[in-house]
N, C-alpha and C. Protein backbone atom coordinates (compact mmCIF):
# COMPACT_ATOMS: atom_id res chain seq x y z
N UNK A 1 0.85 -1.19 0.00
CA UNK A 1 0.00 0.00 0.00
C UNK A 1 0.89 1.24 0.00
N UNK A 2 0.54 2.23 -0.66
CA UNK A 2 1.36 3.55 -0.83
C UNK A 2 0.85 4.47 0.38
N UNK A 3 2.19 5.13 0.36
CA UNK A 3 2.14 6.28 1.28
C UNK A 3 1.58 7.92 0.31
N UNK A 4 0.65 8.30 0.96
CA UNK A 4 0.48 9.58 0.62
C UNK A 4 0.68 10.68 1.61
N UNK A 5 0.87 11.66 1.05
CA UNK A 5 1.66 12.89 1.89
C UNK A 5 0.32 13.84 1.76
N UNK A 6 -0.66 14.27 2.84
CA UNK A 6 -1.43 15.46 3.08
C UNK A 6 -1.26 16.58 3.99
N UNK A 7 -1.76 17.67 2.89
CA UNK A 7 -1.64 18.74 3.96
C UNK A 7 -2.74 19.93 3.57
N UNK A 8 -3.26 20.49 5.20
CA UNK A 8 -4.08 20.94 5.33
C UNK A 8 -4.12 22.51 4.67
N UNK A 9 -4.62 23.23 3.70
CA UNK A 9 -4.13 24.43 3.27
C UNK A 9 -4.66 25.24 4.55
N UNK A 10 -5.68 24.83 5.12
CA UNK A 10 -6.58 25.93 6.45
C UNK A 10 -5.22 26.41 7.13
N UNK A 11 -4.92 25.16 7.99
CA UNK A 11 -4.25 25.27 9.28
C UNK A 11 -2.57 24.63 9.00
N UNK A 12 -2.11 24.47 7.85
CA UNK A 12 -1.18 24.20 7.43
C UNK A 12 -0.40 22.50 8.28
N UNK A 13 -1.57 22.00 8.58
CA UNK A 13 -0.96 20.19 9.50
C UNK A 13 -0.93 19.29 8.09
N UNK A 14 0.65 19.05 8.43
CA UNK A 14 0.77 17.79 7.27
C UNK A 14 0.93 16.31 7.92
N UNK A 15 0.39 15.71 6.89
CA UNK A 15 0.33 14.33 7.88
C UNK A 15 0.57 13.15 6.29
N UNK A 16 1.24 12.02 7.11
CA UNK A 16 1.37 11.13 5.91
C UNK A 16 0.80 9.89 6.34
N UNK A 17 -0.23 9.21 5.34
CA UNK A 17 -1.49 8.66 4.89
C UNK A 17 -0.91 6.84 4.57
N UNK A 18 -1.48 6.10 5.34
CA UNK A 18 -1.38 4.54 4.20
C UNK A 18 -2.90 4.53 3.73
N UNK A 19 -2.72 4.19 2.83
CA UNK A 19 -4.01 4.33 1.94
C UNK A 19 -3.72 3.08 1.01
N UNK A 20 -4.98 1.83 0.96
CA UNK A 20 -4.71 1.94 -0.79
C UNK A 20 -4.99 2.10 -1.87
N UNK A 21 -4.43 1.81 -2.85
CA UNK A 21 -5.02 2.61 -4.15
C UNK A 21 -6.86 2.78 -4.37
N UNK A 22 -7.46 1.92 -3.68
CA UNK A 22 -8.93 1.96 -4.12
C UNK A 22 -9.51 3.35 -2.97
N UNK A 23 -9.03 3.72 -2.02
CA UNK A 23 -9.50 4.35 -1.05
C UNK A 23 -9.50 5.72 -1.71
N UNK A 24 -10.77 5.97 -1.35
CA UNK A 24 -11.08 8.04 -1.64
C UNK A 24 -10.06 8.94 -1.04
N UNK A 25 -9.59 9.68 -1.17
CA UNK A 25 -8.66 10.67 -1.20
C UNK A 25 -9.41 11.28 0.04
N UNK A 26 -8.83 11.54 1.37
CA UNK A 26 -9.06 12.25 2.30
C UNK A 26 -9.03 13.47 1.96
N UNK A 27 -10.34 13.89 2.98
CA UNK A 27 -10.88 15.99 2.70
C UNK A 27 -10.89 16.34 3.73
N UNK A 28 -11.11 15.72 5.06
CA UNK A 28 -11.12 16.73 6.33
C UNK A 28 -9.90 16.86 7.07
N UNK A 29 -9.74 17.61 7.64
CA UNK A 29 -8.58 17.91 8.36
C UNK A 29 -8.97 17.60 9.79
N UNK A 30 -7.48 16.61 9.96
CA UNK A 30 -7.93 16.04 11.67
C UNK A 30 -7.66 16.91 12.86
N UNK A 31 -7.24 18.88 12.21
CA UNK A 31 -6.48 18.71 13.57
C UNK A 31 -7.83 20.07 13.60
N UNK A 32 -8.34 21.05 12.89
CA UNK A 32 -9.17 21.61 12.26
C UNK A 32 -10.39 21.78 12.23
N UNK A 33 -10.59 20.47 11.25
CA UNK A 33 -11.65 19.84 10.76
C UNK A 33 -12.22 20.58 9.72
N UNK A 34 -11.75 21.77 8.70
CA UNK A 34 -11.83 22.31 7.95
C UNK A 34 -11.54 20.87 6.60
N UNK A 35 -12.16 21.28 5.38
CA UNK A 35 -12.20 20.43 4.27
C UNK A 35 -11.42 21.16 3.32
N UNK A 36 -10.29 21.42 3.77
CA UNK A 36 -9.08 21.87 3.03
C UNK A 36 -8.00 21.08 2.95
N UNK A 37 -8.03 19.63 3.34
CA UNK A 37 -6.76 18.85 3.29
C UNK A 37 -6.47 17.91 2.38
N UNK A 38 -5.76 18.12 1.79
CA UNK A 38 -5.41 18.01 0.35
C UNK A 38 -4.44 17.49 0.12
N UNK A 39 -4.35 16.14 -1.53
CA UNK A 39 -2.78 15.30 -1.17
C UNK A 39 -1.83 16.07 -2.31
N UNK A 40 -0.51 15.51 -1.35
CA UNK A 40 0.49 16.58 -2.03
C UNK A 40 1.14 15.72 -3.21
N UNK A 41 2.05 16.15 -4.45
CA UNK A 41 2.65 15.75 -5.05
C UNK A 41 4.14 15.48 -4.37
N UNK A 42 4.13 14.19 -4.29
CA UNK A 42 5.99 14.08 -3.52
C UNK A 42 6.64 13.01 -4.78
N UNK A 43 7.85 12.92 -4.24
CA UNK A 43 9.01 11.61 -5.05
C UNK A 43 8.34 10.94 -5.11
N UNK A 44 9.26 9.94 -5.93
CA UNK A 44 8.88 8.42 -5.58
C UNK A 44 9.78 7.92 -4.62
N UNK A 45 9.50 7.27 -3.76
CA UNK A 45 9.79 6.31 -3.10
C UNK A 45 10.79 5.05 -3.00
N UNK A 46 11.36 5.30 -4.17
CA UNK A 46 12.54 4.11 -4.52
C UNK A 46 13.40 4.73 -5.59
N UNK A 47 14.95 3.98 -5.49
CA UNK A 47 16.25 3.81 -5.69
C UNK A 47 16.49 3.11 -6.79
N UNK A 48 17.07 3.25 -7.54
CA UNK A 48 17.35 2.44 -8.55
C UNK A 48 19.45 2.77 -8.22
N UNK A 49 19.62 0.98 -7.92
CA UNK A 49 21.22 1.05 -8.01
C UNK A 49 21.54 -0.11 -8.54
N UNK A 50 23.10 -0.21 -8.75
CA UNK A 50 23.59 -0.75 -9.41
C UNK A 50 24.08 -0.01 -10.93
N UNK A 51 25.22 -0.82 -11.01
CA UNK A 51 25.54 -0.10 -12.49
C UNK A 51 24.78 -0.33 -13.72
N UNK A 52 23.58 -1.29 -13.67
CA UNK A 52 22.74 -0.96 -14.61
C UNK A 52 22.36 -2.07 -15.44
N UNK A 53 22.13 -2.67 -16.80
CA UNK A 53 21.71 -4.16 -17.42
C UNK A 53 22.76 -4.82 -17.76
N UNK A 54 22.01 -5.88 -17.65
CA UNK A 54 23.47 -6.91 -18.29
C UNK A 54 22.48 -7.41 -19.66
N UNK A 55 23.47 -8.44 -20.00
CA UNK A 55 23.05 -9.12 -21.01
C UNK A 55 22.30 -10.61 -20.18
N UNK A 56 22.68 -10.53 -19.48
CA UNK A 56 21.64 -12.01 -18.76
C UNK A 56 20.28 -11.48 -18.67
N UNK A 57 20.03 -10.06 -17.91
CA UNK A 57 18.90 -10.03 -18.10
C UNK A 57 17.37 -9.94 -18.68
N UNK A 58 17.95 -10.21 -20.21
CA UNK A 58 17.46 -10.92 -21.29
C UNK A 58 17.31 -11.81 -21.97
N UNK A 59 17.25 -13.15 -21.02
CA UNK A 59 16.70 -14.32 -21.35
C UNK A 59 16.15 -14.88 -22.71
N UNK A 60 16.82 -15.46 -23.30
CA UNK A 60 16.28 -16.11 -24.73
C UNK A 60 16.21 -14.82 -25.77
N UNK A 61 16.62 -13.93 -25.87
CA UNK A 61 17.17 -12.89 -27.09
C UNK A 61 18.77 -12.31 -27.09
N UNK A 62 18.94 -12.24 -27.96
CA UNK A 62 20.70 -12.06 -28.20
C UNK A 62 20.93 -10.56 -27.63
N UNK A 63 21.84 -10.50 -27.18
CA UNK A 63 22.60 -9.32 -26.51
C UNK A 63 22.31 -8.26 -27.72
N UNK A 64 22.69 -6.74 -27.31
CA UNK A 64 22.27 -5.77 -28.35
C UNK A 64 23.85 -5.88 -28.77
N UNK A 65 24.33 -5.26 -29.70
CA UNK A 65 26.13 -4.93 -30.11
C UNK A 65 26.68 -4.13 -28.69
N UNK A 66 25.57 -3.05 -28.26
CA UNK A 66 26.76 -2.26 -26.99
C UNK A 66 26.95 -3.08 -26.26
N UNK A 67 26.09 -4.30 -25.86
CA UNK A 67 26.53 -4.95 -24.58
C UNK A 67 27.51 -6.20 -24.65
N UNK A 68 27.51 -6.77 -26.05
CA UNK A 68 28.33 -7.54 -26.61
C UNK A 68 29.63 -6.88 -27.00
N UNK A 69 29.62 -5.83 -27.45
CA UNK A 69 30.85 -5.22 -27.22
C UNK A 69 31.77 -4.45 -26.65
N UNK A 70 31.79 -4.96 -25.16
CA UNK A 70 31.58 -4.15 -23.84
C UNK A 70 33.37 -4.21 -23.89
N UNK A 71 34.17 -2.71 -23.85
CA UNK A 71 35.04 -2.21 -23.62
C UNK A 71 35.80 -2.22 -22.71
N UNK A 72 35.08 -2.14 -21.14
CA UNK A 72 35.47 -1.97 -20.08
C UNK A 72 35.93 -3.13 -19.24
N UNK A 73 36.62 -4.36 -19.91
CA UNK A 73 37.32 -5.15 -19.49
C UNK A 73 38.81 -4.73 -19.94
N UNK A 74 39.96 -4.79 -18.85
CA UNK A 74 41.25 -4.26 -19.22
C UNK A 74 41.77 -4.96 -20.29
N UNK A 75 42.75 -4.19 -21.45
CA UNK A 75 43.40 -4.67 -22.19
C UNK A 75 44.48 -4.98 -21.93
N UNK A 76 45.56 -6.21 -22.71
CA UNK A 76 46.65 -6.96 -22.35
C UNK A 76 47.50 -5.68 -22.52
N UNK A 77 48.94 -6.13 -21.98
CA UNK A 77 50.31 -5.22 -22.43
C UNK A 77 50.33 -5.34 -23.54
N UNK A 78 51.00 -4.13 -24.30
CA UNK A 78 51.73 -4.42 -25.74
C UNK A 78 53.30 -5.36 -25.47
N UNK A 79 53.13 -5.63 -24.61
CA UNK A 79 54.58 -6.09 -24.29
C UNK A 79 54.03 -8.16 -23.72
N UNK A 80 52.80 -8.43 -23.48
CA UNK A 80 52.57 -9.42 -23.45
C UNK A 80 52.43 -10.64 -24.50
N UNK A 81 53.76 -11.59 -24.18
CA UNK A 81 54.27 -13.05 -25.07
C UNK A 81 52.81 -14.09 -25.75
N UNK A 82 51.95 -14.17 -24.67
CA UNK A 82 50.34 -14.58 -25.27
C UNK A 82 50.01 -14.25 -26.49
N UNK A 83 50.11 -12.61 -26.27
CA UNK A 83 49.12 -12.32 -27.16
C UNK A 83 49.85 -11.98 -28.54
N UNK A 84 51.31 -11.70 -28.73
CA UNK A 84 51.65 -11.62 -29.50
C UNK A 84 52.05 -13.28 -30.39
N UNK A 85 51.86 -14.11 -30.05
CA UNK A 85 51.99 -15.19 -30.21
C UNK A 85 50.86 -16.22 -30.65
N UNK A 86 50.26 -15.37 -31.14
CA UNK A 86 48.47 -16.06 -31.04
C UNK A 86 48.47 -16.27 -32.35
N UNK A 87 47.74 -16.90 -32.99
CA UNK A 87 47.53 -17.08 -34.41
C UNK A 87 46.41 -16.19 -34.86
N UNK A 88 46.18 -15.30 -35.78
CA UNK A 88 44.84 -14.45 -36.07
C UNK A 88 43.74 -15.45 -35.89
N UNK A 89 42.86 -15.33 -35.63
CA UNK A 89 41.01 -15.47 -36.15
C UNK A 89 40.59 -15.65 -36.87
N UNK A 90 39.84 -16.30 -37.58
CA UNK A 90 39.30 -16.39 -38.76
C UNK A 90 37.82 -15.44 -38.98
N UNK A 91 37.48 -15.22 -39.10
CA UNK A 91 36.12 -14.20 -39.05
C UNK A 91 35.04 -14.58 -39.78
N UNK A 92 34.19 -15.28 -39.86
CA UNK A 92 33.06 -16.12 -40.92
C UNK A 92 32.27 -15.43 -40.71
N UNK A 93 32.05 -14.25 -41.87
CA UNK A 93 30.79 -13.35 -42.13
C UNK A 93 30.10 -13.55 -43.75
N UNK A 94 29.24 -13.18 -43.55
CA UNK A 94 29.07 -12.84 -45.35
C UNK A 94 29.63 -11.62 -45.96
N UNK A 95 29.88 -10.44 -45.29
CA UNK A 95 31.01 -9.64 -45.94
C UNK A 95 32.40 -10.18 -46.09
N UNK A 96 32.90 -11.00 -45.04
CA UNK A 96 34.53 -11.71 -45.72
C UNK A 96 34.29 -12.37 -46.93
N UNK A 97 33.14 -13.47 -46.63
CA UNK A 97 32.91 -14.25 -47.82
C UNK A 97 32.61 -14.08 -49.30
N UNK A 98 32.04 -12.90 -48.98
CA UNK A 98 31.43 -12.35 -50.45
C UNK A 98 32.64 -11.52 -51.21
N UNK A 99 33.36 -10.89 -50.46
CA UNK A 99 34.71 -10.00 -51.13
C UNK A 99 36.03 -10.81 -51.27
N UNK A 100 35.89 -12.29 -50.53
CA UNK A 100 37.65 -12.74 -50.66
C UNK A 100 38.07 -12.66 -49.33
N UNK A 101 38.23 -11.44 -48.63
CA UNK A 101 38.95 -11.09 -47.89
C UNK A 101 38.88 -11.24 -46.73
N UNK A 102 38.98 -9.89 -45.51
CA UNK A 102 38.59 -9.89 -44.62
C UNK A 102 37.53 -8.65 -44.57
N UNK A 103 36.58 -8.80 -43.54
CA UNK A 103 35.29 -7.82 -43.50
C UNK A 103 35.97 -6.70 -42.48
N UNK A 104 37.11 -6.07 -42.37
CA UNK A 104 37.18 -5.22 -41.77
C UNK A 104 37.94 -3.86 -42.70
N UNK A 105 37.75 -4.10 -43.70
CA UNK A 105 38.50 -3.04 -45.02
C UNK A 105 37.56 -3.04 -46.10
């Protein structure tokens, strides 16, 4: 059930409300009793944290390209024996295939 925030314009008493959604919107004022109490516009109520989506959280559809081609894992040394030692990739696209070559020129 949500919290609502009222306040009285008469006598200026604010008071905060559990209500739920089906319940009529309170009009009298409890401290008063004037029919000036009125609900206010406030926040919302919740946080959104964390750094934000992954690709898991899309179950049974393929990752978009930004998240598949996520940057922010560190790159090797230029000075690291691995990687200079690696054999290239082969790349199986229909742009390599169709030109001969490779699909990055």
């Amino acid at each position: 059930m949500p919290i609502y925030a009222y306040k009285c314009e008469s006598c200026g008493f604010a008071k905060d409300v559990l209500q739920k959604l089906s319940d009529s919107p309170l009009t009298d004022c409890p401290t008063c009793g004037a029919s000036a109490f009125k609900k206010q516009l406030t926040a919302a109520g919740f946080q959104l944290k964390g750094s934000g989506w992954y690709a898991t959280d899309f179950k049974g559809t393929a990752a978009p390209a930004s998240v598949a081609a996520d940057t922010s894992a560190p790159a090797k040394p230029a000075g690291d024996s691995a990687n200079q030692t690696a054999a290239p990739t082969k790349v199986d696209s229909p742009a390599a295939s169709a030109t001969g070559g490779c699909a990055c020129h």
